[in-house]
Protein backbone atom coordinates (compact mmCIF):
# COMPACT_ATOMS: atom_id res chain seq x y z
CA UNK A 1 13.76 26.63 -9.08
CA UNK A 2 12.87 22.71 -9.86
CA UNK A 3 14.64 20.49 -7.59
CA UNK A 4 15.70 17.34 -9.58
CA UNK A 5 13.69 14.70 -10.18
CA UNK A 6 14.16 11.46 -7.85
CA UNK A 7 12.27 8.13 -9.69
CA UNK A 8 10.54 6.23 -7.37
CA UNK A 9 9.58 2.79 -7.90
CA UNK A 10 5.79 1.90 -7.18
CA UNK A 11 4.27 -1.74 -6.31
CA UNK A 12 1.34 -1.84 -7.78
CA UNK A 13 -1.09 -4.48 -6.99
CA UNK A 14 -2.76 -5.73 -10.42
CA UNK A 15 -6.16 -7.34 -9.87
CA UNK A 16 -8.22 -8.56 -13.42
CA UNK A 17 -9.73 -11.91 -13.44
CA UNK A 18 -6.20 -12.91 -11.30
CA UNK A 19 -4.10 -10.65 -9.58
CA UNK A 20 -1.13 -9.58 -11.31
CA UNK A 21 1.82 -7.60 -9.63
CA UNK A 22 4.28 -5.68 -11.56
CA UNK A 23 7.01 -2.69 -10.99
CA UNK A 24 5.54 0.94 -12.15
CA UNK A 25 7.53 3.40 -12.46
CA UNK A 26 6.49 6.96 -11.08
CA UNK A 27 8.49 10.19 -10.82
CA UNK A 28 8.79 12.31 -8.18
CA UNK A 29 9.50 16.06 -8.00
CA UNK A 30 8.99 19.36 -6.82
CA UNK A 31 7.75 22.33 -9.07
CA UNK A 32 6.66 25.42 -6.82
CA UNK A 33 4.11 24.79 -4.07
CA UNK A 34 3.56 21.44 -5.48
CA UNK A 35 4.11 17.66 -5.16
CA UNK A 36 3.71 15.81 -8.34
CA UNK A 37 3.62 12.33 -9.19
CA UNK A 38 3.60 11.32 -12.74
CA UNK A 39 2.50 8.16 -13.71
CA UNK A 40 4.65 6.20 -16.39
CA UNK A 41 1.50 4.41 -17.91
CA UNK A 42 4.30 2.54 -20.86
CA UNK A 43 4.96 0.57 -17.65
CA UNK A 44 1.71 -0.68 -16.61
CA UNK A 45 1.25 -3.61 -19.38
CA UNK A 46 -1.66 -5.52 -18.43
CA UNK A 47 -5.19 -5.02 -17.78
CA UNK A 48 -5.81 -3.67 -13.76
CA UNK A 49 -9.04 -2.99 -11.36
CA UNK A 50 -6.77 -0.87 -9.21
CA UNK A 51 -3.97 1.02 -8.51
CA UNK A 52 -2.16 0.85 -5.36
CA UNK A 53 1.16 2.30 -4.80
CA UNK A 54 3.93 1.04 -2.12
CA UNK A 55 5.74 4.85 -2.14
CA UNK A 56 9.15 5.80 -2.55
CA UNK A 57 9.09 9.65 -1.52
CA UNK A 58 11.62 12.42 -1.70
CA UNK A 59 13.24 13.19 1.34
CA UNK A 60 10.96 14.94 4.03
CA UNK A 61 7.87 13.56 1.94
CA UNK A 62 4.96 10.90 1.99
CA UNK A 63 1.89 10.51 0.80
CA UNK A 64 0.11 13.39 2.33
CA UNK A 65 2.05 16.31 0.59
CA UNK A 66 1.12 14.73 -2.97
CA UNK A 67 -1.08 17.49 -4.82
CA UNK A 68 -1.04 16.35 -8.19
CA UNK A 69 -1.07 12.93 -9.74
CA UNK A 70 -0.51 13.11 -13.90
CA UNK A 71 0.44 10.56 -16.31
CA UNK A 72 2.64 11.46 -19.25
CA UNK A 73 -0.08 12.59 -21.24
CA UNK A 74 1.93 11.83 -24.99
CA UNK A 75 1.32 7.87 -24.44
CA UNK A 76 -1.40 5.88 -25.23
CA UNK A 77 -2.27 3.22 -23.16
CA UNK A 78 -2.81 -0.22 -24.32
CA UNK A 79 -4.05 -1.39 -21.52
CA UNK A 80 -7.45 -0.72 -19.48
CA UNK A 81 -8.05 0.42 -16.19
CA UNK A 82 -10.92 0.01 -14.00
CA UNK A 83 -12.14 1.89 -10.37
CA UNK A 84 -8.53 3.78 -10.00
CA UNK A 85 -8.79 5.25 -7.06
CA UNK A 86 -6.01 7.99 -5.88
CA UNK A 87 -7.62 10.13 -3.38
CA UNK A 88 -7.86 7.48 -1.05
CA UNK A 89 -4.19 7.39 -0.96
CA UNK A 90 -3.63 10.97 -1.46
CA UNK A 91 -5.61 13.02 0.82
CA UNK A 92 -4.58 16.03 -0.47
CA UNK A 93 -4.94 16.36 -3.86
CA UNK A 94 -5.49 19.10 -5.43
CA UNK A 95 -5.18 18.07 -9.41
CA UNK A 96 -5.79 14.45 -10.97
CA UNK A 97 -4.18 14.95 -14.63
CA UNK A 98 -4.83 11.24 -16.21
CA UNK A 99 -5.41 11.60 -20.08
CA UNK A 100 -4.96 9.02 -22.54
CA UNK A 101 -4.55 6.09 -20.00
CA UNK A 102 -7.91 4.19 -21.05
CA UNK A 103 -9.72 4.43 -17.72
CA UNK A 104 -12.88 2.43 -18.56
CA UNK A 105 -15.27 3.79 -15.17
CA UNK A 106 -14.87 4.61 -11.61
CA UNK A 107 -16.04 2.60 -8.42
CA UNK A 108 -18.48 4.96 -5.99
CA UNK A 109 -15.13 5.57 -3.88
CA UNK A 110 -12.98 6.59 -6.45
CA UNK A 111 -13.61 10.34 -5.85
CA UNK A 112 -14.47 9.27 -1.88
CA UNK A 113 -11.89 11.91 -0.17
CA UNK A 114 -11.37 15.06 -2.39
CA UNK A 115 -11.97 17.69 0.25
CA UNK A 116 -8.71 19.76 -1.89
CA UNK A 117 -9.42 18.27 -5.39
CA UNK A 118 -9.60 21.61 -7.59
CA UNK A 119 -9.50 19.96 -11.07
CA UNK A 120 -9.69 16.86 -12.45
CA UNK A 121 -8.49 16.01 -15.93
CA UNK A 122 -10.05 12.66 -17.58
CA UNK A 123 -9.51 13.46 -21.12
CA UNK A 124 -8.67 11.02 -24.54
CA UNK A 125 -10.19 7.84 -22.21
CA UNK A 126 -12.80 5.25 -22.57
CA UNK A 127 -15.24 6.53 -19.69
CA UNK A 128 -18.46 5.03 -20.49
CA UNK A 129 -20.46 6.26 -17.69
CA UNK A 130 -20.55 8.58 -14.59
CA UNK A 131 -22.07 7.15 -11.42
CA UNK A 132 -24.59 9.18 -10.09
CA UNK A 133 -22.82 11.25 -7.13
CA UNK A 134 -19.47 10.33 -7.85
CA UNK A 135 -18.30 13.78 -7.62
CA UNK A 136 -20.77 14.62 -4.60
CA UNK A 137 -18.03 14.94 -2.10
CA UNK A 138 -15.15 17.21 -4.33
CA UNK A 139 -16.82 20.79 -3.03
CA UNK A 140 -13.56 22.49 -4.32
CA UNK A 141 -13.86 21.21 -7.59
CA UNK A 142 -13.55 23.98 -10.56
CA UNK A 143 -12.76 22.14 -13.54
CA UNK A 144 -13.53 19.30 -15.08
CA UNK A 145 -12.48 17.71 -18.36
CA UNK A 146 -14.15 14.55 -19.50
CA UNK A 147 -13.86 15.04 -23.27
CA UNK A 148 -12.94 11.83 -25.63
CA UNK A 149 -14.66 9.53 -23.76
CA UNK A 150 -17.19 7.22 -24.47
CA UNK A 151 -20.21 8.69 -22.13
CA UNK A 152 -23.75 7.55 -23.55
CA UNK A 153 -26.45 9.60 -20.58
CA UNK A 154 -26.07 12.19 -17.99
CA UNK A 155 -28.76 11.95 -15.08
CA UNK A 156 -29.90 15.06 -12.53
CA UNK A 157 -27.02 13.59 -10.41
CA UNK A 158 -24.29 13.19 -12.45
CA UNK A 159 -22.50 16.48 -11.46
CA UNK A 160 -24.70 16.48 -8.01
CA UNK A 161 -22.38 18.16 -5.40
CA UNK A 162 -20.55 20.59 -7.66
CA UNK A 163 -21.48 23.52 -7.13
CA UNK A 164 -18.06 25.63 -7.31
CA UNK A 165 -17.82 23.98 -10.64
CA UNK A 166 -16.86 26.90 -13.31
CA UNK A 167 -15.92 24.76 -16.11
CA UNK A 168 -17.11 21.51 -17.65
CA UNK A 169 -15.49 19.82 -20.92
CA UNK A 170 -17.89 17.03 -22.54
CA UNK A 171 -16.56 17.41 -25.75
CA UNK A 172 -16.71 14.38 -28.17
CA UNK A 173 -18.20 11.70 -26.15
CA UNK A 174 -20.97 9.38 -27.45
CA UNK A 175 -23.82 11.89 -25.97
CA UNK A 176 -27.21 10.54 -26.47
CA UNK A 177 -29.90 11.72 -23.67
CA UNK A 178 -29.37 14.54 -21.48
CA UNK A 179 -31.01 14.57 -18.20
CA UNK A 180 -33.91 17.85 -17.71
CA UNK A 181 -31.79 19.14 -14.44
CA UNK A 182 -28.69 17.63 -15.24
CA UNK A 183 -27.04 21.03 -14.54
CA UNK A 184 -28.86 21.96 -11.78
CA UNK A 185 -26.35 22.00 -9.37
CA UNK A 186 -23.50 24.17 -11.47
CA UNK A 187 -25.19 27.29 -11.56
CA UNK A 188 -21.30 29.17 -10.99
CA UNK A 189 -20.45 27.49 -14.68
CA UNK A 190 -18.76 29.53 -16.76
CA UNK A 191 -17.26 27.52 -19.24
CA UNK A 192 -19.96 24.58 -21.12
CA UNK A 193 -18.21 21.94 -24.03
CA UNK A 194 -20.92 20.04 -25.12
CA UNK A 195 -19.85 19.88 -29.10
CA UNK A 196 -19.88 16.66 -31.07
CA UNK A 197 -22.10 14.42 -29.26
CA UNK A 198 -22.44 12.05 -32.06
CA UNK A 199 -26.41 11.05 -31.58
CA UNK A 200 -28.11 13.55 -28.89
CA UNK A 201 -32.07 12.70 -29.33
CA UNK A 202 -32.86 13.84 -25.68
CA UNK A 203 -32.47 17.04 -23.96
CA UNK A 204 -34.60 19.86 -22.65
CA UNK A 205 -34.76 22.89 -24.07
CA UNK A 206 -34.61 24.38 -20.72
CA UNK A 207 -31.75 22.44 -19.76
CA UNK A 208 -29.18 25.60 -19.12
CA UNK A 209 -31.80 27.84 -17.24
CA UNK A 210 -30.14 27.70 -13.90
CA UNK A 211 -26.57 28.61 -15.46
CA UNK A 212 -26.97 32.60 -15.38
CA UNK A 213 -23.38 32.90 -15.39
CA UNK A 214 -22.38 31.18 -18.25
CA UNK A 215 -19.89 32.71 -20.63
CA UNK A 216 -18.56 30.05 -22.77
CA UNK A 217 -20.69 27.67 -24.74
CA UNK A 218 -20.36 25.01 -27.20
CA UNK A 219 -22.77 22.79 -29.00
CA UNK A 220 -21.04 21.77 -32.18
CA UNK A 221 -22.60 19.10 -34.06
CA UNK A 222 -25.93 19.25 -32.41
CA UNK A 223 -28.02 19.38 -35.44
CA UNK A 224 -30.45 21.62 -33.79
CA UNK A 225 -32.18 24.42 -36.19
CA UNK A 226 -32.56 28.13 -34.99
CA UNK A 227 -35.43 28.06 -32.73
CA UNK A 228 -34.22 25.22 -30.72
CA UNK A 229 -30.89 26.90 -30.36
CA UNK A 230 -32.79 30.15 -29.52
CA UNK A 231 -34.60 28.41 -26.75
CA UNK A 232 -31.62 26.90 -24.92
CA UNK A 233 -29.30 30.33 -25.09
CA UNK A 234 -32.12 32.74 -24.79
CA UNK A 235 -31.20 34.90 -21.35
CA UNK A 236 -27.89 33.54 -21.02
CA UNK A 237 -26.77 37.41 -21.63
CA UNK A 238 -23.21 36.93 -20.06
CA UNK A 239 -21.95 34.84 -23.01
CA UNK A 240 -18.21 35.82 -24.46
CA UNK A 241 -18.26 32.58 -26.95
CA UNK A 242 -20.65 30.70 -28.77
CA UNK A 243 -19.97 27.69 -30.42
CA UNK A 244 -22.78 26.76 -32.92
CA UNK A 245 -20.24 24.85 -35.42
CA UNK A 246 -22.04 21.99 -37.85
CA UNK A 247 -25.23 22.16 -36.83
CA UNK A 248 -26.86 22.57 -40.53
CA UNK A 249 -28.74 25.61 -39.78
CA UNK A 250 -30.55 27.09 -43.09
CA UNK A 251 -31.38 30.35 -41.39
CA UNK A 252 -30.85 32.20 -38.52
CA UNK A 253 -31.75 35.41 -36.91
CA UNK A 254 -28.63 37.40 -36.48
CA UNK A 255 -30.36 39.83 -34.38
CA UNK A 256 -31.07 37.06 -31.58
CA UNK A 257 -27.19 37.55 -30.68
CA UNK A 258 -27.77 40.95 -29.76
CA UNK A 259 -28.51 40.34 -26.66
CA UNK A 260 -25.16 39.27 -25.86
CA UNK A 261 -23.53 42.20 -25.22
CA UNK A 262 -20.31 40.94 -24.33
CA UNK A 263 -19.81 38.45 -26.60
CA UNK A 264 -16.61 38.33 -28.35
CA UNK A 265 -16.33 34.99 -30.20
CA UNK A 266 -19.05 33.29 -32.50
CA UNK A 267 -18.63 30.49 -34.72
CA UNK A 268 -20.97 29.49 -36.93
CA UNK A 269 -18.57 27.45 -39.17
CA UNK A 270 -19.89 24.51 -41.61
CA UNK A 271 -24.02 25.63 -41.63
CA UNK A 272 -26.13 25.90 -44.67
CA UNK A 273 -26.35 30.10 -44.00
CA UNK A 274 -27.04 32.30 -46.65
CA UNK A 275 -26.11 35.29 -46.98
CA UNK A 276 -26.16 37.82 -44.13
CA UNK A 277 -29.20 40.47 -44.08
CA UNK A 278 -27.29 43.92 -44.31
CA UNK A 279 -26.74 45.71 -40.43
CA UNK A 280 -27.97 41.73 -38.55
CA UNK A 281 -24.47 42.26 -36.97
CA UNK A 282 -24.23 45.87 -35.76
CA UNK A 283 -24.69 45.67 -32.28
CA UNK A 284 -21.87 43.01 -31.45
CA UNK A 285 -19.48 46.17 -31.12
CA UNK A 286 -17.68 43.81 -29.02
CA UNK A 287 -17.36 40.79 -31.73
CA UNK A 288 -13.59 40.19 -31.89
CA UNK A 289 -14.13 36.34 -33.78
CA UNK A 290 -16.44 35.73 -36.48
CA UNK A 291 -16.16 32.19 -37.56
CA UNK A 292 -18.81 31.73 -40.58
CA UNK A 293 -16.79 29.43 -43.18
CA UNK A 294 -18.15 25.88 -44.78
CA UNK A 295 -21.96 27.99 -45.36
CA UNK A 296 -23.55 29.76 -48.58
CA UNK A 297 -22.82 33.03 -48.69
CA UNK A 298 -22.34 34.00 -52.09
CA UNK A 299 -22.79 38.21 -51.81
CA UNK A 300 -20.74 40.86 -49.11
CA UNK A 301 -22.35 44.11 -49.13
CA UNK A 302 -20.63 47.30 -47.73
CA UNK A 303 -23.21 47.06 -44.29
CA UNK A 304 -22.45 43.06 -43.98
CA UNK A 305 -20.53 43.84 -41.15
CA UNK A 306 -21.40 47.41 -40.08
CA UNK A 307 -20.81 47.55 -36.28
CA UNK A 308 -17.74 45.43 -35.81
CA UNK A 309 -15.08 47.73 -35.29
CA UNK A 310 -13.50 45.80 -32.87
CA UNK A 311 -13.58 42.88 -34.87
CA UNK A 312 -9.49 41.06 -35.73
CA UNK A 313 -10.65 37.71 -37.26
CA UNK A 314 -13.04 36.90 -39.89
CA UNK A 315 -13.07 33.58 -41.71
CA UNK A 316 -15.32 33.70 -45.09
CA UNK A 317 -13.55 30.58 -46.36
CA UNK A 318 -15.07 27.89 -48.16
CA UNK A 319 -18.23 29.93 -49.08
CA UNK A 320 -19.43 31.16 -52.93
CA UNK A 321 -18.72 34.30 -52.41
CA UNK A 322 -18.46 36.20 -55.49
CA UNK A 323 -18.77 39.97 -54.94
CA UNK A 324 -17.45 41.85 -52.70
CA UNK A 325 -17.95 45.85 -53.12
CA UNK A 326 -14.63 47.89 -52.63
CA UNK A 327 -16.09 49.60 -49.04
CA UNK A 328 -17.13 45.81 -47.53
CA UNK A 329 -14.45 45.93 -44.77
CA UNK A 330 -13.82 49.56 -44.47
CA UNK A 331 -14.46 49.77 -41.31
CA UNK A 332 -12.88 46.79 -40.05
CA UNK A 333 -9.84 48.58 -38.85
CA UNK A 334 -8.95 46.27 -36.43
CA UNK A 335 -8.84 43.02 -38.08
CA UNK A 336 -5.76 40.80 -37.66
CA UNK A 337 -6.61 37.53 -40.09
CA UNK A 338 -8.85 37.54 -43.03
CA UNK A 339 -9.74 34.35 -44.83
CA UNK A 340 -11.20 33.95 -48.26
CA UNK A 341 -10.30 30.89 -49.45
CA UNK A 342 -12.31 28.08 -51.75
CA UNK A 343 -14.38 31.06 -52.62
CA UNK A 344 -15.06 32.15 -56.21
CA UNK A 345 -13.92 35.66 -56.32
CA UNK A 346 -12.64 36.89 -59.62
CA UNK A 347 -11.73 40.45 -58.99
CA UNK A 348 -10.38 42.22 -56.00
CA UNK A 349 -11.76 45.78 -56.50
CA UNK A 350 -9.52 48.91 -55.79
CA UNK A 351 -8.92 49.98 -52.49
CA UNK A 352 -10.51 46.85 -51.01
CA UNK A 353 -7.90 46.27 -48.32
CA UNK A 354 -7.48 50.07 -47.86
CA UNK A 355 -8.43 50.02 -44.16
CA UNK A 356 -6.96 46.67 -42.75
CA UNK A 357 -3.67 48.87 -41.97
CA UNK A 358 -3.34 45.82 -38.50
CA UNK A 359 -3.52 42.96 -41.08
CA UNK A 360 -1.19 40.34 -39.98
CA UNK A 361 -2.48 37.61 -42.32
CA UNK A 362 -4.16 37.35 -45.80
CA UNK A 363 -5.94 33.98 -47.58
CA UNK A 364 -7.05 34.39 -50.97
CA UNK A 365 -6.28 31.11 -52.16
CA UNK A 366 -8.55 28.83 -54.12
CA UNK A 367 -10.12 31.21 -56.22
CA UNK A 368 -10.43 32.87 -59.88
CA UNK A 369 -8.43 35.53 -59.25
CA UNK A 370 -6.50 36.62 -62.75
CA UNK A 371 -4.95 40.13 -61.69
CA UNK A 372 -3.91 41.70 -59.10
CA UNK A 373 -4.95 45.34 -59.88
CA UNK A 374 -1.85 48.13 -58.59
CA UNK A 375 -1.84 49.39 -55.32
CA UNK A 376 -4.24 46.18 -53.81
CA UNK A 377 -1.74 45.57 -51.19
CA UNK A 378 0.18 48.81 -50.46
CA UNK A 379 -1.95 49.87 -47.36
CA UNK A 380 -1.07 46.26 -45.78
CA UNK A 381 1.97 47.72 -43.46
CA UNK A 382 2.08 44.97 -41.03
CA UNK A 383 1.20 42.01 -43.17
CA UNK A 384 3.12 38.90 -42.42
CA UNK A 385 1.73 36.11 -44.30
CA UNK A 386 -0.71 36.44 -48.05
CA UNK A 387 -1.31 33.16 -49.79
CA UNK A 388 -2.97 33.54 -53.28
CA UNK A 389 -2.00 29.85 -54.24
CA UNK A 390 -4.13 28.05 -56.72
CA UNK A 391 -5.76 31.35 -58.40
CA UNK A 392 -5.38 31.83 -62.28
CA UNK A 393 -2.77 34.73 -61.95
CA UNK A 394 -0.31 35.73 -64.53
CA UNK A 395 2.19 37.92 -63.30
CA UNK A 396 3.26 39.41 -60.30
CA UNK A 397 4.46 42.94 -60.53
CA UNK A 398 5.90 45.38 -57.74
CA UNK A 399 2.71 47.77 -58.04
CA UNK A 400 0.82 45.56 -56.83
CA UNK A 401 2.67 45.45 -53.21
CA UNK A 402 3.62 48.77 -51.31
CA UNK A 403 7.16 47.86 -49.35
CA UNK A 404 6.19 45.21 -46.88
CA UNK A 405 8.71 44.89 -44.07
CA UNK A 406 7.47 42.47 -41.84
CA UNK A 407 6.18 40.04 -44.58
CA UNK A 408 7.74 36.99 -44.17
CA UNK A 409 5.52 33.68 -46.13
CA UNK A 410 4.39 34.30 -49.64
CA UNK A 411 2.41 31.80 -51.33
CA UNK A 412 1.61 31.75 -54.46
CA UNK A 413 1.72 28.33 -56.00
CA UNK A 414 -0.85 26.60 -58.31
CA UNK A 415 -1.14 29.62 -60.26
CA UNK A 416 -0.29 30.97 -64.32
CA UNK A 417 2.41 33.20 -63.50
CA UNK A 418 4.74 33.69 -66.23
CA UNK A 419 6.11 36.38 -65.56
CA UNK A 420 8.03 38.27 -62.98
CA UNK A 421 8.96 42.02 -62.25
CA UNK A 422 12.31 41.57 -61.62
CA UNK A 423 12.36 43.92 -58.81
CA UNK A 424 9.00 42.83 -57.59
CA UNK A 425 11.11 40.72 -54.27
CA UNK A 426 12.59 44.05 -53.30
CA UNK A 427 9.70 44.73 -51.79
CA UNK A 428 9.90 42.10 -48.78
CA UNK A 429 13.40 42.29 -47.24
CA UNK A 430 12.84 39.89 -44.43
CA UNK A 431 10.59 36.93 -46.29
CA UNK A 432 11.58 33.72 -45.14
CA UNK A 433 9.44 31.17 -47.00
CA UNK A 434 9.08 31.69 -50.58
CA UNK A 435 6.25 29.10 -52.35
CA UNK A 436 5.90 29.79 -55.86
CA UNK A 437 5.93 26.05 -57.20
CA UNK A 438 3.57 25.08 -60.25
CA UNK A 439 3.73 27.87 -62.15
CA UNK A 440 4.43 28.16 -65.79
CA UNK A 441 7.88 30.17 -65.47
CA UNK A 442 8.99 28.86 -61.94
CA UNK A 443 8.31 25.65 -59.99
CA UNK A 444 10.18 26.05 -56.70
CA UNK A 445 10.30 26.90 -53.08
CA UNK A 446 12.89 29.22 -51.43
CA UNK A 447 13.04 29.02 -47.55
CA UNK A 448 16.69 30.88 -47.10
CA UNK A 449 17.45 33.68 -48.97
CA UNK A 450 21.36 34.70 -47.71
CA UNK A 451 23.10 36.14 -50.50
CA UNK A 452 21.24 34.21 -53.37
CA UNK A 453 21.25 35.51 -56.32
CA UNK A 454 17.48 35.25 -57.43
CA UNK A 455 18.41 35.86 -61.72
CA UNK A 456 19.48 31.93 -61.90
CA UNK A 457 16.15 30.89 -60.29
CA UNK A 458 13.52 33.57 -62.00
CA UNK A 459 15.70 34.53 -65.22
CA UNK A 460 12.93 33.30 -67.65
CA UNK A 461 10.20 34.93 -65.37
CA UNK A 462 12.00 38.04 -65.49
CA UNK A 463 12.90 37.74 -68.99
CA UNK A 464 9.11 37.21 -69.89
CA UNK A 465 8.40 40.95 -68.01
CA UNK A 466 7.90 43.53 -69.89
CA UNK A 467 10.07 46.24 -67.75
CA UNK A 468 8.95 49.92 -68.49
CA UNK A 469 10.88 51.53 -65.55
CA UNK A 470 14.20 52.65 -66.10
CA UNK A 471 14.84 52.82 -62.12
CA UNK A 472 18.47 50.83 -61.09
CA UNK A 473 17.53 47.11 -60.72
CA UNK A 474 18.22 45.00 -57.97
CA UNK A 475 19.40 41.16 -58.74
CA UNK A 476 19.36 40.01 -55.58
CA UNK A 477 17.00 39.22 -52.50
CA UNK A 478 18.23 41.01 -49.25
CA UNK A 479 20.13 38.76 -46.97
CA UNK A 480 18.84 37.41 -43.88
CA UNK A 481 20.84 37.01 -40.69
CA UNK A 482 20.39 33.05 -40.53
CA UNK A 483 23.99 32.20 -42.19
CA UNK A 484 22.77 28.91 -44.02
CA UNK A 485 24.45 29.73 -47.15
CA UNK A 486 22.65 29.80 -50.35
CA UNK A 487 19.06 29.50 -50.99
CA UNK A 488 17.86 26.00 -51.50
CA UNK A 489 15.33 24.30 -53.72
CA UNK A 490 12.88 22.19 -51.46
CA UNK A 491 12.14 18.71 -51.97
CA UNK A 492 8.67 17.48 -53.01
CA UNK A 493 8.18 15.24 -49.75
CA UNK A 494 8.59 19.02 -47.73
CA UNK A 495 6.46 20.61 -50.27
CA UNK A 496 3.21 18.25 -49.39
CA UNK A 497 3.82 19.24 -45.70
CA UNK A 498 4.20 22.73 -46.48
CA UNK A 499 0.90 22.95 -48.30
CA UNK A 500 -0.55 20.83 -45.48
CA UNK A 501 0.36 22.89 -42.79
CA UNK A 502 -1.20 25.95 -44.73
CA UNK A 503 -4.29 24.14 -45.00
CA UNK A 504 -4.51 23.24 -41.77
CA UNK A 505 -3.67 26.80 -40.60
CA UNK A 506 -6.30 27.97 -42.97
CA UNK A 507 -8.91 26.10 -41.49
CA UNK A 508 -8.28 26.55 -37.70
């Protein structure tokens, strides 16, 4: 149970150009095993050199049974901070959570007594260097998170010391030169973030040959080509994840992942790839993520993506992809989330989505698409979410759909439709988010459907249909159990965020 927080007041002693001294406010409190101060950085308000804190302690407590120090991570400081230094003070530690406080660098002794430290979290700061060794003395360390920063080199002894270290975050710093043996002491890593390191010029090849146990790696935005990238992952063979995001490759040998048989995530989003040699992919039975949006591909054959039966998300957005044979993901019985948006498909062949009986979400948006042929959707049992906004589609009949019951977001703005089967909402019983704005016969968005009577919103849609069944008609949408009252026509302002969101969503 959490034992209520007591607020403590902190002197701390404010030293830049001339010493300033101000009141900081710093909580107190008990969560489990631990001891947690959090830092209220809104209160510090002026540059600082150092921190030192005059403690107020729960009852029974001092400075010895603190084990983590955190700042309230949603604020952004405005001011900078230079050499903090809490392990001095706190013996114990066990977790140093500072992000977003603008910590500009460390004094040698910042990290001088960290026999406990287990993880240190530095990230969203304006870190422009690592001394060398100034980790040397945390043994314990596992994790540590410098990402956001403004680093420029790392030397052979920047991480000197660490060798329990199992995961290292780098991500998005100003990376430029990359020492030979800069990881030579962190052969337990599992986890490397090295993506987005605006200007790297300098590193060795070689550089990971010492981390045999690596399973996670990232090196987004490297602008490496394949045979560099082949050099520095070749015989890393315990690799889940691979990270290879905007790195402009033209080509690349599919088969060189084959060696990683455990590998369950690869992104190779925003490349120049063409399209994939038929069977490149069949021995990543394992494959679970397949991240290959933002590249060329214009053709899917029905062996694109033999072999990955276990395979539950593939993103094909933002390609050229044209043609896609009726049998391309046949055997993809496991997938979860399909995207194949900003594409230029035209037709959806018959029995195209015959297999994907697990589908939980469907993007087809941004297409050509003019029909949606009968039966393209009936196999879809556990589908949840289909957007087929901005295609050039004309009507939307029931055959189309088989009875979806755990659909609950349809999309399908931006498109022709102008007409409606009137019983074509029957088939989704628990939607919740209706978008069907821009059209020619409708321009709206439903998000609660209790007792509303759909004719007033669709007549002219349904009017436009040309109904051949003879079958009772329904009027109305089935009623959810919210109790809002009637449905409701959503603002413009809320439509931008809605389409925002899904665009977001879609590229995630």
């Amino acid at each position: 149970m959490r034992i209520p927080i007591a607020t403590a007041v902190y002197l701390i002693t404010l030293t830049f150009t001339q010493i300033h001294t101000q009141n900081v406010i710093c909580d107190f409190e008990n969560i489990g095993n631990d001891y947690i101060c959090t830092i209220i950085a809104a209160n510090i308000s002026s540059d600082t050199t150092q921190l030192e804190f005059l403690s107020q302690h729960l009852e029974g407590r001092n400075d010895s049974h603190v084990t983590i120090v955190r700042t309230n991570s949603s604020f952004v400081g405005r001011i900078r901070i230079y050499h903090p230094q809490f392990t001095q003070q706190f013996p114990n530690l066990q977790v140093i959570d500072l992000q977003r406080l603008r910590i500009l660098d460390f004094s040698n002794n910042s990290f001088e007594k960290c026999d406990e430290l287990r993880k240190v979290n530095l990230h969203f700061n304006e870190i422009n260097f690592l001394q060398d060794n100034l980790f040397s003395k945390c043994e314990k360390l596992t994790e540590l998170i410098i990402s956001n920063n403004h680093i420029h080199n790392l030397t052979d002894a920047s991480f000197d010391g660490l060798d329990n270290l199992e995961v290292l975050n780098l991500n998005y710093n100003l990376l430029q030169a990359l020492s030979d043996n800069v990881f030579r002491f962190n052969r337990k890593l599992k986890e490397l973030h090295l993506g987005n390191p605006w200007n790297l010029y300098q590193h060795n090849k070689r550089m990971f040959e010492f981390l045999r146990d690596l399973e996670v790696v990232d090196l987004s935005d490297w602008h490496i080509d394949y045979s560099e990238t082949e050099a520095l992952l070749n015989g890393l063979t315990k690799l889940k994840e691979i990270i290879l995001h905007k790195n402009y490759y033209e080509y690349f040998n599919m088969s060189f992942f084959s060696q990683f048989e455990n590998l369950t995530i690869l992104d190779l989003n925003d490349n120049k790839l063409g399209d994939l040699i038929d069977n490149s992919l069949q021995n990543l039975t394992n494959l679970k993520e397949f991240y290959i949006q933002g590249n060329y591909l214009e053709i899917l054959t029905e062996n694109t993506f033999t072999g990955l039966d276990n395979l539950e998300i593939l993103w094909l957005g933002y390609n050229s992809i044209s043609s896609i044979p009726s049998n391309t993901f046949d055997r993809l019985n496991n997938l979860k989330k399909l995207s194949l948006v900003f594409n230029k498909i035209a037709i959806l062949p018959h029995g195209i989505f015959e297999n994907l009986q697990n589908l939980r979400s469907l993007h087809l948006g941004v297409n050509i698409i003019t029909d949606l042929p009968s039966g393209i959707f009936k196999s879809l049992v556990n589908l949840e979410s289909i957007n087929i906004y901005n295609n050039k589609i004309e009507t939307l009949n029931s055959n189309s759909f088989g009875r979806h019951e755990k659909l609950v977001n349809f999309t399908s703005s931006w498109n022709k439709i102008d007409e409606i089967e009137r019983k074509f909402f029957d088939n989704f019983p628990n939607l919740e988010l209706l978008v069907i704005n821009e059209n020619i016969c409708v321009d709206t968005i439903i998000d609660d459907f209790q007792n509303t009577n759909i004719s007033s919103v669709f007549g002219k849609c349904f009017d436009n249909f040309e109904y051949q069944d003879t079958t009772t008609i329904s009027t109305e949408v089935p009623t959810t159990t919210d109790g809002k009252g009637n449905g409701r026509i959503i603002g413009f302002s809320v439509l931008l965020n809605i389409l925002l969101m899904t665009v977001i969503f879609i590229m995630q």
